[in-house]
Protein backbone atom coordinates (compact mmCIF):
# COMPACT_ATOMS: atom_id res chain seq x y z
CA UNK A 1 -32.39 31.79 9.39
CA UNK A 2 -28.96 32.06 10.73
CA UNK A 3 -26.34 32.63 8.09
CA UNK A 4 -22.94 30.50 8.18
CA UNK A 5 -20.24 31.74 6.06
CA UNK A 6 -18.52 28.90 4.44
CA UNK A 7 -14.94 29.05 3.26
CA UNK A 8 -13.90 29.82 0.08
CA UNK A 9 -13.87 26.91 -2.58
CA UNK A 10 -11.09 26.37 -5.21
CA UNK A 11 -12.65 25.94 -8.86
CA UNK A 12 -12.44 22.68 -11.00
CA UNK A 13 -8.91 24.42 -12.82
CA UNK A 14 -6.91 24.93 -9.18
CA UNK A 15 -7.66 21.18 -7.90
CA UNK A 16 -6.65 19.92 -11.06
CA UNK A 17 -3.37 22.04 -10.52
CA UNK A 18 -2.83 20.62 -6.61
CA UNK A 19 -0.60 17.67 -5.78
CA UNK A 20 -1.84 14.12 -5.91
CA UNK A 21 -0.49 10.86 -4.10
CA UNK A 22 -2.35 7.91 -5.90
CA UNK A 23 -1.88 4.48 -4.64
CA UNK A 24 -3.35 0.76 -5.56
CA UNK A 25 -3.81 -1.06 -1.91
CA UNK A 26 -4.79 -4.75 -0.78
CA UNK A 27 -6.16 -6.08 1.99
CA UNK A 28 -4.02 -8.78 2.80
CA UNK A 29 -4.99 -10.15 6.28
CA UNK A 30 -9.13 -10.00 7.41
CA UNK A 31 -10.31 -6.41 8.37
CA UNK A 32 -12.31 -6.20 11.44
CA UNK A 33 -14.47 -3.35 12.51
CA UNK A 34 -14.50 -0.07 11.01
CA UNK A 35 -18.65 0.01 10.73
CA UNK A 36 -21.29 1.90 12.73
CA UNK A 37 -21.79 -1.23 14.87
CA UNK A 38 -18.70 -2.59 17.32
CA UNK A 39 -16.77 -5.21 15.59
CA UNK A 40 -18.54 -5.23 12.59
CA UNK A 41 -17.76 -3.60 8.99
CA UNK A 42 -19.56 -1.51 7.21
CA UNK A 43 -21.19 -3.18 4.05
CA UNK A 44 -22.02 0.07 2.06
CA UNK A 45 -18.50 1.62 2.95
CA UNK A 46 -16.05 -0.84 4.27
CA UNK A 47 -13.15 2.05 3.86
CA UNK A 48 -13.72 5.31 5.28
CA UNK A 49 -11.21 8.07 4.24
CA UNK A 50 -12.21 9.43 7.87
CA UNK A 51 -10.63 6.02 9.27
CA UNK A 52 -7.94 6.22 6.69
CA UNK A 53 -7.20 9.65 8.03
CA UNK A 54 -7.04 8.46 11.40
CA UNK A 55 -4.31 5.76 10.65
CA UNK A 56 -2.31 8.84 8.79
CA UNK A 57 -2.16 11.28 11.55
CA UNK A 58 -0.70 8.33 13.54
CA UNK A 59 1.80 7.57 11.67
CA UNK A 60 2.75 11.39 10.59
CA UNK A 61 3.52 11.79 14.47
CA UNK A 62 5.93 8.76 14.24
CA UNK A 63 7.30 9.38 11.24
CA UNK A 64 7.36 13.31 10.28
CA UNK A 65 6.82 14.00 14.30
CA UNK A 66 9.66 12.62 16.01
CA UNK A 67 11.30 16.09 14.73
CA UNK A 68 9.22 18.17 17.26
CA UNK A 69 10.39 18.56 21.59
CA UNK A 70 6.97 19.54 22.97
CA UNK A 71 3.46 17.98 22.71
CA UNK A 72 1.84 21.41 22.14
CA UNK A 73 4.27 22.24 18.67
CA UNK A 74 3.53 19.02 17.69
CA UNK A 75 -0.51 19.12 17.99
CA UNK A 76 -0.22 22.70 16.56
CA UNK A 77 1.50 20.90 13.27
CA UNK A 78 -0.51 17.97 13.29
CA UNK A 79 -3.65 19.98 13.21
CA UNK A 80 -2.95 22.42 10.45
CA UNK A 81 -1.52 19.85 8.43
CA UNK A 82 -4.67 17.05 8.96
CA UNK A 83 -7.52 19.28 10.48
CA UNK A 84 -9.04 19.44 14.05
CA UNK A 85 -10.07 21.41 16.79
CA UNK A 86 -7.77 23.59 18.07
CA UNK A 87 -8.12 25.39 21.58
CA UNK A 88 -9.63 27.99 20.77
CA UNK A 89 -12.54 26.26 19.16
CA UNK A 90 -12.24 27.75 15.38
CA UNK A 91 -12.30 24.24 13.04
CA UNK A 92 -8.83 23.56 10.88
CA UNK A 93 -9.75 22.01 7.87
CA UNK A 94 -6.21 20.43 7.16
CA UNK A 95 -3.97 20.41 3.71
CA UNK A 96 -4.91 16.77 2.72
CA UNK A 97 -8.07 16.04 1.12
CA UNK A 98 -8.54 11.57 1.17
CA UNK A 99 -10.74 10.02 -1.49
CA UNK A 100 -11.38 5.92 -1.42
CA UNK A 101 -12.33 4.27 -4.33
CA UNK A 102 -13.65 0.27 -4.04
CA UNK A 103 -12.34 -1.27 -6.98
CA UNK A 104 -12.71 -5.13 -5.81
CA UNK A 105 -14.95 -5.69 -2.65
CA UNK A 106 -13.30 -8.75 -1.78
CA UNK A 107 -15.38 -11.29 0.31
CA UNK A 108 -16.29 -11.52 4.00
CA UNK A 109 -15.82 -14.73 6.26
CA UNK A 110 -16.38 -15.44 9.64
CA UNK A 111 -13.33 -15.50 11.75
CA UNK A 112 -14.69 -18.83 13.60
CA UNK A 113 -17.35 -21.23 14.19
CA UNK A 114 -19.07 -22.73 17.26
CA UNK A 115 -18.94 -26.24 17.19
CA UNK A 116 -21.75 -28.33 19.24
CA UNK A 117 -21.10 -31.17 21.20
CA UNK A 118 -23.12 -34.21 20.62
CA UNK A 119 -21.54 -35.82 23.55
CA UNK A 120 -22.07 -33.00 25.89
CA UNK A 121 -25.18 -31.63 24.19
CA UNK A 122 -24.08 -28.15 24.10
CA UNK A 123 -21.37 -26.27 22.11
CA UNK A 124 -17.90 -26.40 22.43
CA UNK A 125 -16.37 -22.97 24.76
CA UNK A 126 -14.03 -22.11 22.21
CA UNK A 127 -15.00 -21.78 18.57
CA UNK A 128 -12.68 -23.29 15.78
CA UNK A 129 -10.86 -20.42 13.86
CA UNK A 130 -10.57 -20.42 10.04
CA UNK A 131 -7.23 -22.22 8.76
CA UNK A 132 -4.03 -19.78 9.82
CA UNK A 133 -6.46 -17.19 11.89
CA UNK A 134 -4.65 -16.45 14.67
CA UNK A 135 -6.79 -17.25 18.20
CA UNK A 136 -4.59 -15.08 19.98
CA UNK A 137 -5.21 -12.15 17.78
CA UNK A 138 -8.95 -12.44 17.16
CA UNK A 139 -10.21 -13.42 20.50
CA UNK A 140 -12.16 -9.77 21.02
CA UNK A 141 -14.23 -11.04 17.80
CA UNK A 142 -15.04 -14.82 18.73
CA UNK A 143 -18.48 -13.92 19.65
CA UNK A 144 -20.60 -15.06 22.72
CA UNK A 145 -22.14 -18.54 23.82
CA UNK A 146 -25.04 -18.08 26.65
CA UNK A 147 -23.93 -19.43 30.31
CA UNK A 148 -25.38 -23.08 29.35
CA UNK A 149 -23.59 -23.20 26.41
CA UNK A 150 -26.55 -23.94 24.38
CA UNK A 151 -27.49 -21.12 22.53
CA UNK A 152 -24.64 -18.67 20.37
CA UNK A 153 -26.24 -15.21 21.91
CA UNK A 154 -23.56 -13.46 19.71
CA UNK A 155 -21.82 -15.02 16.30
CA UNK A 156 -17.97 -14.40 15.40
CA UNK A 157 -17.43 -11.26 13.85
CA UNK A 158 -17.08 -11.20 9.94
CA UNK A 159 -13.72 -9.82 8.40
CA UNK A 160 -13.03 -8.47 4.87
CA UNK A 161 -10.67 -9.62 2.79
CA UNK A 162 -8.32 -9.10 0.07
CA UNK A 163 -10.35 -6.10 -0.87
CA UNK A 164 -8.57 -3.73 -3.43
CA UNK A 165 -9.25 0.33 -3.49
CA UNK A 166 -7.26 2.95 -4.50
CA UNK A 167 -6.38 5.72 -2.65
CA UNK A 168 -5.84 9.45 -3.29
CA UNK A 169 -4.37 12.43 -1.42
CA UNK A 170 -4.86 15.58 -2.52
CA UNK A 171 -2.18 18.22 -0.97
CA UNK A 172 -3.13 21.77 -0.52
CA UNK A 173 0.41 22.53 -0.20
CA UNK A 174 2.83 20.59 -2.23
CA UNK A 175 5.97 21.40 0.31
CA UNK A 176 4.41 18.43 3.12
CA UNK A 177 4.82 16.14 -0.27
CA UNK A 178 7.79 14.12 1.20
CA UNK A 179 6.42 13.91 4.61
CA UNK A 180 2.70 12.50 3.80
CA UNK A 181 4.16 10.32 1.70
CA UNK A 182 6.91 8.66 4.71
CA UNK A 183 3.74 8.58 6.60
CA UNK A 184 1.95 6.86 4.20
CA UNK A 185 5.09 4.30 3.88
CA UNK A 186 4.67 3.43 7.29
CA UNK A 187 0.97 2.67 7.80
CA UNK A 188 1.26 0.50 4.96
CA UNK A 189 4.61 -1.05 6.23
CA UNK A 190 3.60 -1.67 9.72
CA UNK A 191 0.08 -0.37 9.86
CA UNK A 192 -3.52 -1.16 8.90
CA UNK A 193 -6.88 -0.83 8.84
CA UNK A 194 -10.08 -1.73 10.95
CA UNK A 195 -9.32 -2.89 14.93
CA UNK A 196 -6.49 -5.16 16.44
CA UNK A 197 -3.84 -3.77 13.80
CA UNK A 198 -0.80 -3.88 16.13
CA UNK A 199 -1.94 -7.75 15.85
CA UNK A 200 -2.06 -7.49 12.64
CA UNK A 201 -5.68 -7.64 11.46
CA UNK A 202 -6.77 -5.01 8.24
CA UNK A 203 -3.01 -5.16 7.03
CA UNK A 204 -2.75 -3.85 3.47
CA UNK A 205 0.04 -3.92 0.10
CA UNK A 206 0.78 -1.61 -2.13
CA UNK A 207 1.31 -2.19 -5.96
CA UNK A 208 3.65 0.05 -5.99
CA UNK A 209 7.43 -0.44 -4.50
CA UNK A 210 7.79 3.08 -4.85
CA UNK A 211 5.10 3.19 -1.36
CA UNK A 212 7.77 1.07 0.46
CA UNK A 213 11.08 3.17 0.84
CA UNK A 214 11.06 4.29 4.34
CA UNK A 215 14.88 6.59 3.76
CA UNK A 216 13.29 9.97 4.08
CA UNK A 217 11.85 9.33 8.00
CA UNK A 218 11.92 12.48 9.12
CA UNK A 219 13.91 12.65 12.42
CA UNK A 220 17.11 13.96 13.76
CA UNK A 221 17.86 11.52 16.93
CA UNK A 222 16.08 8.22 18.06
CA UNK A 223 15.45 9.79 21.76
CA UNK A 224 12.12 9.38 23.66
CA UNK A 225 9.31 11.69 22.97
CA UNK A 226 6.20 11.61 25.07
CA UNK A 227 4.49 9.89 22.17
CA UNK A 228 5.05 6.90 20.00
CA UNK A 229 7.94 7.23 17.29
CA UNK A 230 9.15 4.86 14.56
CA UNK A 231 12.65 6.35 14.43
CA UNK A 232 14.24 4.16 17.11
CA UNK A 233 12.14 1.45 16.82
CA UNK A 234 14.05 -2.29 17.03
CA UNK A 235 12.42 -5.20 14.91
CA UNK A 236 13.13 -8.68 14.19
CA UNK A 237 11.53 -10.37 10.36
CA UNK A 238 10.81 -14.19 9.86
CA UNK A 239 11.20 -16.05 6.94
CA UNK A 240 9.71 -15.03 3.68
CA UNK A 241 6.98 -16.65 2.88
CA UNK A 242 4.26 -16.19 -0.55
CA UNK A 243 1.59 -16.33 1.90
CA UNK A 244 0.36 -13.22 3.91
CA UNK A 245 -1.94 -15.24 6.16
CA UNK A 246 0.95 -17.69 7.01
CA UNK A 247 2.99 -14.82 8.09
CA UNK A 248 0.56 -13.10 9.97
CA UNK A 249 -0.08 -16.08 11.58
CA UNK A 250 4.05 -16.74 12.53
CA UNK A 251 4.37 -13.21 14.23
CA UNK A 252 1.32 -13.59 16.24
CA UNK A 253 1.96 -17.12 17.59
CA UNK A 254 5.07 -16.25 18.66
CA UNK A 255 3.91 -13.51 20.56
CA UNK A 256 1.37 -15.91 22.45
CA UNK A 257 4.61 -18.38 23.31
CA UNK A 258 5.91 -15.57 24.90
CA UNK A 259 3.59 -14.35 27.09
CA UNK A 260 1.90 -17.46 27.26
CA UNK A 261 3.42 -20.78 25.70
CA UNK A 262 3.65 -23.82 27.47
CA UNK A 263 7.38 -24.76 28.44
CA UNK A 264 8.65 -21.51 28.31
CA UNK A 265 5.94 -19.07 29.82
CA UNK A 266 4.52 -21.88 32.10
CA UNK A 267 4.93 -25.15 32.56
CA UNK A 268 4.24 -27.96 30.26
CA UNK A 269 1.31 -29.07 32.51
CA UNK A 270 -0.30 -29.33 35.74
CA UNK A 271 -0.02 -31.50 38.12
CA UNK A 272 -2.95 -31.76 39.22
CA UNK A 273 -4.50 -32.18 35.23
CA UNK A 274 -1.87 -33.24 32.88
CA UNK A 275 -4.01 -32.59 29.70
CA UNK A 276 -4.06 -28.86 31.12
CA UNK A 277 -0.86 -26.38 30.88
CA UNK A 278 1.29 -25.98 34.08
CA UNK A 279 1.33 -22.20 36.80
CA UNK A 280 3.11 -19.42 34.83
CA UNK A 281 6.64 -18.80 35.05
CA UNK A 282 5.70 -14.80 35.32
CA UNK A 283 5.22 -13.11 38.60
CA UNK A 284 1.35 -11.41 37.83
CA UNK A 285 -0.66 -14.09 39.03
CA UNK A 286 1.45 -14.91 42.48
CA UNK A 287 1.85 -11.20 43.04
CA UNK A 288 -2.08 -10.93 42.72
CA UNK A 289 -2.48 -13.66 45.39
CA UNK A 290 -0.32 -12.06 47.88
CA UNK A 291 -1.55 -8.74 47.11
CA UNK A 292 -5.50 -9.74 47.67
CA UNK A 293 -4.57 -12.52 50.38
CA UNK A 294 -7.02 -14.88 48.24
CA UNK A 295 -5.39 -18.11 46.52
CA UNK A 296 -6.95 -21.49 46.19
CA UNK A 297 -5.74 -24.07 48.25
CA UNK A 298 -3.67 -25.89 45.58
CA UNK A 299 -2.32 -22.58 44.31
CA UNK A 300 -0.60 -20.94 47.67
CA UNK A 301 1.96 -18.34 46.28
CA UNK A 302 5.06 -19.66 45.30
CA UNK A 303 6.68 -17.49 42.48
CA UNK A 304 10.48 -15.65 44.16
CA UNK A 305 9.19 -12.31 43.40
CA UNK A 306 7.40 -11.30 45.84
CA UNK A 307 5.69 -8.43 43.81
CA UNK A 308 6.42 -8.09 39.85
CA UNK A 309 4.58 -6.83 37.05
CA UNK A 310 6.61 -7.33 33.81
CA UNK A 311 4.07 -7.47 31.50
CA UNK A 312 2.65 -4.07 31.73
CA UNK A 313 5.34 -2.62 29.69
CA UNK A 314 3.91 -4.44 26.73
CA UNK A 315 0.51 -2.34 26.96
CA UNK A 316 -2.55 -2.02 28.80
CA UNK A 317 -5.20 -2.83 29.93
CA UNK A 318 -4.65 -6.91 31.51
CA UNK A 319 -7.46 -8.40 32.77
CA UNK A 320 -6.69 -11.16 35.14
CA UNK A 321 -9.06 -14.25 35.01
CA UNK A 322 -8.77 -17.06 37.59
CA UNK A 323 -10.72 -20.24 37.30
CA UNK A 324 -10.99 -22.08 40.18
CA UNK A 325 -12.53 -20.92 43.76
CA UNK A 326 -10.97 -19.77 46.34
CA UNK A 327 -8.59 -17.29 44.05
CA UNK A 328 -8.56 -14.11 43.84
CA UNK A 329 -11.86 -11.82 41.18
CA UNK A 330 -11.16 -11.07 38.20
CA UNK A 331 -8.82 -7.96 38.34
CA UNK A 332 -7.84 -5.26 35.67
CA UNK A 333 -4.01 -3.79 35.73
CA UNK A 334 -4.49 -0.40 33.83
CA UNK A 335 -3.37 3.34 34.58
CA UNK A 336 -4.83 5.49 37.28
CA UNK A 337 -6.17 8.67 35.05
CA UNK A 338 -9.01 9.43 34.47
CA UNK A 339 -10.27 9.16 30.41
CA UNK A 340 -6.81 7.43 30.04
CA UNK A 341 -6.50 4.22 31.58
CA UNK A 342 -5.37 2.56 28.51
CA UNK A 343 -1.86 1.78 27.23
CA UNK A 344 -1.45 0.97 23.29
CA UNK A 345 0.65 -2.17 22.88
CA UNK A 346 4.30 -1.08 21.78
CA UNK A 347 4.53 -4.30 20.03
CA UNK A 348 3.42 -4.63 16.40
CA UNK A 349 3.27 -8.39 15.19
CA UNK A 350 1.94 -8.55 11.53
CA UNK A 351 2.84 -9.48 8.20
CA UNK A 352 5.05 -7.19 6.08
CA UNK A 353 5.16 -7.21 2.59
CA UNK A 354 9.04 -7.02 1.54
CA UNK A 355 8.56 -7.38 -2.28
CA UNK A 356 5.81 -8.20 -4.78
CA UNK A 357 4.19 -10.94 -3.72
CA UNK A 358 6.26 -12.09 -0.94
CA UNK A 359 5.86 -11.35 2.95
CA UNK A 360 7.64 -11.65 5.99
CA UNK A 361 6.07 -11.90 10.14
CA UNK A 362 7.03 -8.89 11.54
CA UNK A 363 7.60 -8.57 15.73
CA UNK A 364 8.35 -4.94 16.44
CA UNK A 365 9.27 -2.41 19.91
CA UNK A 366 7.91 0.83 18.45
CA UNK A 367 10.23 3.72 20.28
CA UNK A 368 7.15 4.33 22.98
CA UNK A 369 7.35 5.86 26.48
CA UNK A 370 7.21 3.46 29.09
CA UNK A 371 3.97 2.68 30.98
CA UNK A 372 5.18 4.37 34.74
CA UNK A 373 5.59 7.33 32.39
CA UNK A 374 3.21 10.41 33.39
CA UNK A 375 0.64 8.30 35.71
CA UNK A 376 0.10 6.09 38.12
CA UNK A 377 -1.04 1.84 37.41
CA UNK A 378 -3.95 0.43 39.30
CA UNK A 379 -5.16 -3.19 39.89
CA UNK A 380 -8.42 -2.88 40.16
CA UNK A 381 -10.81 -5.57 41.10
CA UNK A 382 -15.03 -5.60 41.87
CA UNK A 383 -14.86 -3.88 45.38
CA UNK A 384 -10.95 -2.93 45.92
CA UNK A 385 -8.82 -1.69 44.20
CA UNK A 386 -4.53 -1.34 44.90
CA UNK A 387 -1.89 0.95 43.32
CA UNK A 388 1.06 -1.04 41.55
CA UNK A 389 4.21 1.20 42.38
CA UNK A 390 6.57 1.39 39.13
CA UNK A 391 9.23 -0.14 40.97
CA UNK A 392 6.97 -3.32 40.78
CA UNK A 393 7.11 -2.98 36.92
CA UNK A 394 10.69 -1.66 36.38
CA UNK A 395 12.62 -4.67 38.43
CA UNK A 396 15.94 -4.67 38.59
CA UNK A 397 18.14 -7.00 37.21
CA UNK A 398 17.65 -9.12 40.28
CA UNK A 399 14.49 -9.44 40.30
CA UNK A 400 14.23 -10.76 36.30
CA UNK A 401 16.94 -13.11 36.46
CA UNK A 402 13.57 -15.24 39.00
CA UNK A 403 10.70 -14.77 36.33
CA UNK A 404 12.51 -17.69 33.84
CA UNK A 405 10.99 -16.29 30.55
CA UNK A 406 13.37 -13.12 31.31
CA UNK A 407 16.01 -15.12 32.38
CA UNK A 408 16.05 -17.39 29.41
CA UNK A 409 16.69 -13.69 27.66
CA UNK A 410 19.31 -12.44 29.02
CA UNK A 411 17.74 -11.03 31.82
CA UNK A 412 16.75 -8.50 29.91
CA UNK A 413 13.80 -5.49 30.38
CA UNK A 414 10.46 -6.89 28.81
CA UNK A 415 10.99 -5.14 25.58
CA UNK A 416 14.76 -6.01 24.89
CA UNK A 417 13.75 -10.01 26.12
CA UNK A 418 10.70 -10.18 23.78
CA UNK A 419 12.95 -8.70 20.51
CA UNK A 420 16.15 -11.35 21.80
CA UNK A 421 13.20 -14.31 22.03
CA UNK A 422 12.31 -13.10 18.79
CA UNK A 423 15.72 -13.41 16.92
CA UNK A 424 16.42 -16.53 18.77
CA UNK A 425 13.15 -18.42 17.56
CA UNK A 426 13.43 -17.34 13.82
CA UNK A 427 17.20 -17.22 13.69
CA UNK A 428 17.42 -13.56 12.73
CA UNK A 429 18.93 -10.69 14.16
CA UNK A 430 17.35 -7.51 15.76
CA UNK A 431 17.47 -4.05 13.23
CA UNK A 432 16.31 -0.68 14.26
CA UNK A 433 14.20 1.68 12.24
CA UNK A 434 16.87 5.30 11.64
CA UNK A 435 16.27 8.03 9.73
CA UNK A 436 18.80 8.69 7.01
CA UNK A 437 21.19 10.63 8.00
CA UNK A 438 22.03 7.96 10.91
């Protein structure tokens, strides 16, 4: 038999002498995914401390990261303090040990319903959400309807809710105390748990106000790193509201109106069917048409920019779906490297709990690097595929006074119009997240 040497376990006496974080935590929007099947959560463990971990090690590198210049001292760090696998293949174990305890399993619903139509004999395309679940944020989970619409080949996913565990960290070494617990701050602040938490699914409260004082951020300038901080990150809060759902539901919608909503990000409707929304105001869809040579025959490019790309700054991947003949496939923006061709969404739109029992919606710019940053972006479509210059996605000021939702923002970089739409609608002002000595 081959013999593994283990390492060295602590007795009963030295972990009852190590450093404990103990917290009460709340689902407080539906929790999707998180199980050994996509979309779905577990039943048996709905809350993995391996998931948990995950969320963590995030927001350490925000938080207690932002202090570090190079990605290699800062993977170094991160994997002595939470584990891993460094290069030279010897297993860390990590300094924080994460136990979950269920102490109210809450109850699952389905995020929607597919309705059939009597008149049509055959269900309706889109299903009806539950009351306050925003569309726009749950659309991954709204299941599948066969090409007939007749038969629901795949059901809306199920999410958890208002589930309450507590959670424990035990600290090997009592002098990363302050920053666990700043990381901790922040995934309950602005984090979550399952899939789709920059949208604000799985977001959790803490009993304890103590969890939500954010002073101790540990950072020394808001500057760019080549990975996500919090330090430098702008935000803009809604009005308070009792109701978590309601919130959530506030941050995401506007959101949608600004990538999407009818009279600002497109016309009201369309000529050609008034009970349909008008052509968008942004520049993707033209610049796809010119780019392909491929339009539909009411649809001949029209939009000033010739070539413009906006959007991408706000994550990746965007597929590109149009209807009717004659346009162009379905295409895919995303970036040109191989294992990476994904952006995470710099935008967090949730509800934030800013006292007990009262929340807030929540539209923040995290402090990311921008998408031309360290790679190329590709359209790609079935057969061809074209490469999408950065120029085409950094326009000058020019070029964003013609796209009107920009305009109507000061004419503003994506990011900056998006936080000024943002204050405008809700009648707020735009803050930014500094550590304390700023």
């Amino acid at each position: 038999m081959r013999k593994v040497k283990l390492p060295d376990l602590p007795d009963r006496w030295e972990l009852e002498k190590r450093e404990t974080i103990d917290l009460e935590l709340k689902l407080i929007t539906p929790m999707f995914g998180g199980g050994y099947k996509t979309r779905e959560v577990d039943p048996l463990l709905p809350i993995r401390p391996a998931a948990i971990r995950g969320h963590l090690r995030f927001w350490w590198r925000a938080t207690a990261g932002a202090r570090y210049t190079s990605v290699a001292d800062l993977h170094k760090a991160e994997t002595e303090l939470w584990g891993g696998a460094p290069a030279n293949g010897n297993p860390v174990f990590g300094k924080v040990a994460i136990r979950v305890v269920i102490l109210e399993p809450g109850k699952s619903n389905r995020c929607a319903e597919f309705v059939w139509d009597n008149k049509k004999n055959r269900y309706k395309a889109v299903p009806e959400f539950m009351p306050n679940w925003p569309e726009y944020a749950l659309h991954p989970f709204q299941g599948q309807l066969n090409k007939a619409k007749t038969i629901v080949e795949e059901q809306p996913s199920k999410g958890l809710c208002d589930t309450v565990f507590r959670l424990t960290l035990t600290l090997d070494d009592p002098s990363h105390k302050h920053e666990i617990e700043t990381a901790l701050t922040a995934w309950i602040l602005y984090g979550g748990l399952g899939a789709r938490t920059r949208r604000g699914c799985g977001s959790i409260a803490a009993n304890q106000t103590r969890a939500l004082d954010l002073s101790g951020i540990a950072s020394t300038d808001s500057v760019k790193r080549e990975w996500t901080t919090l330090v430098g990150a702008r935000y803009v809060l809604g009005k308070q509201t009792p109701d978590p759902i309601h919130a959530w539901h506030e941050a995401v919608k506007l959101y949608q109106q600004f990538r999407q909503g009818r009279g600002f990000a497109r016309a009201e409707k369309s000529s050609h069917n008034p009970k349909r929304p008008g052509r968008s105001f942004w520049s993707e869809a033209d610049s796809i048409r010119r780019i392909t040579e491929q339009h539909h025959n009411r649809h001949t490019p029209e939009h000033p920019i010739e070539c413009g790309f906006p959007r991408a700054n706000l994550g990746l991947p965007i597929v590109f779906h149009f209807k009717d003949e004659g346009d162009p496939e379905d295409t895919t923006l995303q970036r040109d490297e191989t294992g990476r061709t994904r952006m995470a969404s710099p935008v967090i739109t949730k509800a934030v709990q800013v006292g007990n029992g009262q929340y807030r919606p929540l539209i923040m710019v995290m402090n990311a690097p921008d998408v031309w940053e360290g790679s190329k972006l590709v359209l790609r479509g079935k057969n061809e595929s074209y490469t999408i210059d950065k120029r085409y996605v950094d326009l000058p000021i020019g070029d964003r006074r013609l796209i009107k939702p920009l305009n109507q923002c000061g004419a503003k970089p994506i990011r900056d119009a998006l936080l000024e739409y943002a204050a405008r609608q809700w009648q707020s002002k735009i803050e930014v997240v500094r550590c304390k000595n700023t």
